[in-house]
C-alpha atoms as a PDB file:
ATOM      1  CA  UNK A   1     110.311 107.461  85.427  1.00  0.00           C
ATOM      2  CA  UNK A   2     108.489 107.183  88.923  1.00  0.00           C
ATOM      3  CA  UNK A   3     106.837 104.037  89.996  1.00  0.00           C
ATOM      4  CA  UNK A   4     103.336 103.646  91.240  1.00  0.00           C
ATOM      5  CA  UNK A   5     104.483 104.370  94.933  1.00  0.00           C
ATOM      6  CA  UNK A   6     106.863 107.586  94.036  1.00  0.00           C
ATOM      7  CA  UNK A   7     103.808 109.325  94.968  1.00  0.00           C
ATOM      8  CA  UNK A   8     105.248 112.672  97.176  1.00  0.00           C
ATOM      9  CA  UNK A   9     104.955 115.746  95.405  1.00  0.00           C
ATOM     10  CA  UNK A  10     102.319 114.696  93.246  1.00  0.00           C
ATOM     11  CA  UNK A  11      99.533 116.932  92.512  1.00  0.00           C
ATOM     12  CA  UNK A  12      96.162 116.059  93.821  1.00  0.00           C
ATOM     13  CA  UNK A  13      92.907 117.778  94.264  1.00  0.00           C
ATOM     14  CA  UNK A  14      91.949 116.009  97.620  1.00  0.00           C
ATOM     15  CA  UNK A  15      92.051 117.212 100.831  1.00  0.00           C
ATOM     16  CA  UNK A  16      94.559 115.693 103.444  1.00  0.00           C
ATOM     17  CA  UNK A  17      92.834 114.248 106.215  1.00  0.00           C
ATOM     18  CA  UNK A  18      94.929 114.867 108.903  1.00  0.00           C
ATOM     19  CA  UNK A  19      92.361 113.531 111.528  1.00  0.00           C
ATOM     20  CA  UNK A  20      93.352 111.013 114.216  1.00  0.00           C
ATOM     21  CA  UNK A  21      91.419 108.115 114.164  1.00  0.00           C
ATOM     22  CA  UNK A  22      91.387 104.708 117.208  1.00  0.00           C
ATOM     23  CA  UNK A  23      92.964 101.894 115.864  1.00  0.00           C
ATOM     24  CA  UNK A  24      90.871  98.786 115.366  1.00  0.00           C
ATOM     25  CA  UNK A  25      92.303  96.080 117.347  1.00  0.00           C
ATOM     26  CA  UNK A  26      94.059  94.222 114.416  1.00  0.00           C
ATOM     27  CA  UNK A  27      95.798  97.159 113.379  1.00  0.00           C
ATOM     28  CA  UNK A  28      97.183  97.813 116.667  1.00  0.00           C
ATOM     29  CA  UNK A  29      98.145  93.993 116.610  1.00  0.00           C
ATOM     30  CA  UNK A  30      99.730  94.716 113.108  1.00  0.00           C
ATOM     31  CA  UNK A  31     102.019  97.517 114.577  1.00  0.00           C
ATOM     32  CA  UNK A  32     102.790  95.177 117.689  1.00  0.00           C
ATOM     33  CA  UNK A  33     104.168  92.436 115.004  1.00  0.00           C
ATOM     34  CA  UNK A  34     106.270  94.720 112.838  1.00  0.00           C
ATOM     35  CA  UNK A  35     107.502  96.292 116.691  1.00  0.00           C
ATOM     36  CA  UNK A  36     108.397  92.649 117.290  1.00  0.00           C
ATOM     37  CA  UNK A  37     110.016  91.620 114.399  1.00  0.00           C
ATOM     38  CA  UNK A  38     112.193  94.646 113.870  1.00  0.00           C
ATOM     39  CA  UNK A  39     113.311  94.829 117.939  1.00  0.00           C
ATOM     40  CA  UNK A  40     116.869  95.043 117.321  1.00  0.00           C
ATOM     41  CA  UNK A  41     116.787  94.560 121.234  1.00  0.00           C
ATOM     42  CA  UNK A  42     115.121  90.806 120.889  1.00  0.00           C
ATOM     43  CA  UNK A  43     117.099  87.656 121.804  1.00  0.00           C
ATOM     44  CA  UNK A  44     118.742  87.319 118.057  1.00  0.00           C
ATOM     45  CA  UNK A  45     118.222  90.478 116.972  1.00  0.00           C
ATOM     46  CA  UNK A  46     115.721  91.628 114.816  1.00  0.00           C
ATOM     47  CA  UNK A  47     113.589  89.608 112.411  1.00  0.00           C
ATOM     48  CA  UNK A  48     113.167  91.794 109.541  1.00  0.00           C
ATOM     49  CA  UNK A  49     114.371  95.546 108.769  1.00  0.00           C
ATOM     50  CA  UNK A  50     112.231  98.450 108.164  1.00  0.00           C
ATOM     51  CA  UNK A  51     113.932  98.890 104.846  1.00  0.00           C
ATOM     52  CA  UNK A  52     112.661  95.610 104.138  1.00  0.00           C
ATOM     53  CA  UNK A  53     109.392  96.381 105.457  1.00  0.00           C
ATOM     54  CA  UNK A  54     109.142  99.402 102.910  1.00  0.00           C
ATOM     55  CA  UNK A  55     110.478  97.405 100.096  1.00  0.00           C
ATOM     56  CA  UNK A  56     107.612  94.736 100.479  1.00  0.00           C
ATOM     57  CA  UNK A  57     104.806  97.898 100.335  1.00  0.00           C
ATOM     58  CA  UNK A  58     106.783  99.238  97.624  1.00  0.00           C
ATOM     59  CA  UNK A  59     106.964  96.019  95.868  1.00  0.00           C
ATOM     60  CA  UNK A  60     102.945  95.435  95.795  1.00  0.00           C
ATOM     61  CA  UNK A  61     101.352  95.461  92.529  1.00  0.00           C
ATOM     62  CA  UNK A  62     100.168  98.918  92.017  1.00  0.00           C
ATOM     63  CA  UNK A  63      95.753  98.225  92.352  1.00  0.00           C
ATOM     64  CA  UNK A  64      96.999  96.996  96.097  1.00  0.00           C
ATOM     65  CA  UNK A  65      99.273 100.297  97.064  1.00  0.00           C
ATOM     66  CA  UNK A  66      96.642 102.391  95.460  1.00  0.00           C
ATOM     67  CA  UNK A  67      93.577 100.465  97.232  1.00  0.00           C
ATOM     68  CA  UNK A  68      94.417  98.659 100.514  1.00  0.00           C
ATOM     69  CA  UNK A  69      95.390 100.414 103.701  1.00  0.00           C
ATOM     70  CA  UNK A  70      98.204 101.298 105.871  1.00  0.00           C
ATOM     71  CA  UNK A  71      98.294  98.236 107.749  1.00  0.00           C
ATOM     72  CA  UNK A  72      96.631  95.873 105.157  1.00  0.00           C
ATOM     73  CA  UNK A  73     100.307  96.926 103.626  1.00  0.00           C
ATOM     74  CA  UNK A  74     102.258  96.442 106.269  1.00  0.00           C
ATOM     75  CA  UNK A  75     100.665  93.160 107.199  1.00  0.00           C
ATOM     76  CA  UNK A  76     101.210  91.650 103.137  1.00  0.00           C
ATOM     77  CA  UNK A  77     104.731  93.272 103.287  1.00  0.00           C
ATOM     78  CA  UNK A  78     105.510  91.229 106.593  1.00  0.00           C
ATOM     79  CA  UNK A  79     104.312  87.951 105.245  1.00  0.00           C
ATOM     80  CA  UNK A  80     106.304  88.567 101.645  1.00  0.00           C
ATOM     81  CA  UNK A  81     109.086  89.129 103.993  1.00  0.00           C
ATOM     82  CA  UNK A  82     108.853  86.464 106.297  1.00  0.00           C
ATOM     83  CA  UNK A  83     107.837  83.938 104.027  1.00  0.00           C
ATOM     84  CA  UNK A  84     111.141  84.452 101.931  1.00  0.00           C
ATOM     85  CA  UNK A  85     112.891  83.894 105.159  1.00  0.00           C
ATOM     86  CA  UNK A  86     111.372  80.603 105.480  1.00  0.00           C
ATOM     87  CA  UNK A  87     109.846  82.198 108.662  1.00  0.00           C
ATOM     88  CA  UNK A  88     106.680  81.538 107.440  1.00  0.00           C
ATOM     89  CA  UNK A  89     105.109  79.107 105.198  1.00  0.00           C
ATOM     90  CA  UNK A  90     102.807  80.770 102.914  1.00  0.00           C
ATOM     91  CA  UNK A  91     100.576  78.297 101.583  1.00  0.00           C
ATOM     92  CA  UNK A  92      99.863  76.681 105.933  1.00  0.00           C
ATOM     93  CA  UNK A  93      98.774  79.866 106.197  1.00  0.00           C
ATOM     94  CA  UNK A  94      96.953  80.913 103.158  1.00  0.00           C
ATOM     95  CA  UNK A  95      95.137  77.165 104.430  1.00  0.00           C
ATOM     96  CA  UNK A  96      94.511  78.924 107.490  1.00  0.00           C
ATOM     97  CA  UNK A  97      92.885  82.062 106.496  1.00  0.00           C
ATOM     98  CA  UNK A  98      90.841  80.197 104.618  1.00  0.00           C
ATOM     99  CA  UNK A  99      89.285  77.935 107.377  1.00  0.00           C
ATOM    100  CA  UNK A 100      89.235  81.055 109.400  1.00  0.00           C
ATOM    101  CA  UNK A 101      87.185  82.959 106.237  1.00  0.00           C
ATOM    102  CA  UNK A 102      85.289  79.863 106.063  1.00  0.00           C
ATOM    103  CA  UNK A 103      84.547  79.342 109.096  1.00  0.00           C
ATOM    104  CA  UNK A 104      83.162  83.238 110.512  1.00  0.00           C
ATOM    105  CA  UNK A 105      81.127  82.640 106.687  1.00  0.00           C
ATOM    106  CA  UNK A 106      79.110  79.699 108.239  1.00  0.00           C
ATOM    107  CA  UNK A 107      78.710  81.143 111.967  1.00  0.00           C
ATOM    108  CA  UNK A 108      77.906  84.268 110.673  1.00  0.00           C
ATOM    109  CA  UNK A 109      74.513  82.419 107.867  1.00  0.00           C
ATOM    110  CA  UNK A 110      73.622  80.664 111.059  1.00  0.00           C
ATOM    111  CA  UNK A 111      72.972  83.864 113.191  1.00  0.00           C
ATOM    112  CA  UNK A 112      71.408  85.276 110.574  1.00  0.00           C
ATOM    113  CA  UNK A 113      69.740  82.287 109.352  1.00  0.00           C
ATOM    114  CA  UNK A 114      65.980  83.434 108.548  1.00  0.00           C
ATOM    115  CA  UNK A 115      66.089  87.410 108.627  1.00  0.00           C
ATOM    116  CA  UNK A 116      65.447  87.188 105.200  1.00  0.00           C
ATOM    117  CA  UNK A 117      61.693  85.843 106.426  1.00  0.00           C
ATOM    118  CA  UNK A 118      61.964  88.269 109.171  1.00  0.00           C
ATOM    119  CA  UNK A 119      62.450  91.142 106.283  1.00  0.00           C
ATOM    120  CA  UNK A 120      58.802  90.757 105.198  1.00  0.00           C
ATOM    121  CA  UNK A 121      57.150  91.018 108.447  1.00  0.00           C
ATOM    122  CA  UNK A 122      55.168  94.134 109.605  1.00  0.00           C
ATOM    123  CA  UNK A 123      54.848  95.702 112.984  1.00  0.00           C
ATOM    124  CA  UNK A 124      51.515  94.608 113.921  1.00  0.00           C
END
């Protein structure tokens, strides 16, 4: 029996998109981490393994493979990874993306603060 990743060779109706798209800059900051931490060439070697890196996408529950993207994986794969290391500690920065969330929420009601009057205007 296949898991929820054993997905090559399966039949599927969509089209491949095969087009390039840029990378936005936090997924080229994404690849630059995982470059970093698996640099065998690094002062102490390398961080993390590839074959770890795969086993952390691979290990996602199956609505996060199916629904987040290539580098929202790799990114929760690398902190699974590093946080069993003790490289990270999970819950300083779970803290931190939460200020962070927090605080682009509140800049981002106070530039917007008052469209919603703005909405009903008409051009005169």
């Amino acid at each position: 029996m296949s898991n929820h990743h054993d997905v090559g060779g399966a039949p599927s109706s969509e089209p491949i998109d095969r087009s390039e798209h840029p990378l936005l800059p936090w997924e080229v900051r994404v690849d630059a981490l995982m470059w970093t931490l698996t640099d065998a060439t690094r002062p102490g070697g390398p961080q993390m393994t590839v074959d770890e890196l795969r086993y952390g996408i691979e290990s996602l529950p199956e609505a996060d493979y199916r629904g987040l993207g290539y580098f929202e994986k790799w990114l929760l794969s690398m902190i699974a990874v590093m946080s069993r290391k003790g490289a990270v500690d999970r819950a300083a920065l779970d803290e931190r993306v939460a200020a962070v969330t927090r605080s682009y929420h509140a800049e981002h009601a106070r530039e917007h603060a008052g469209d919603g009057d703005r909405a009903h205007e008409h051009p005169a």
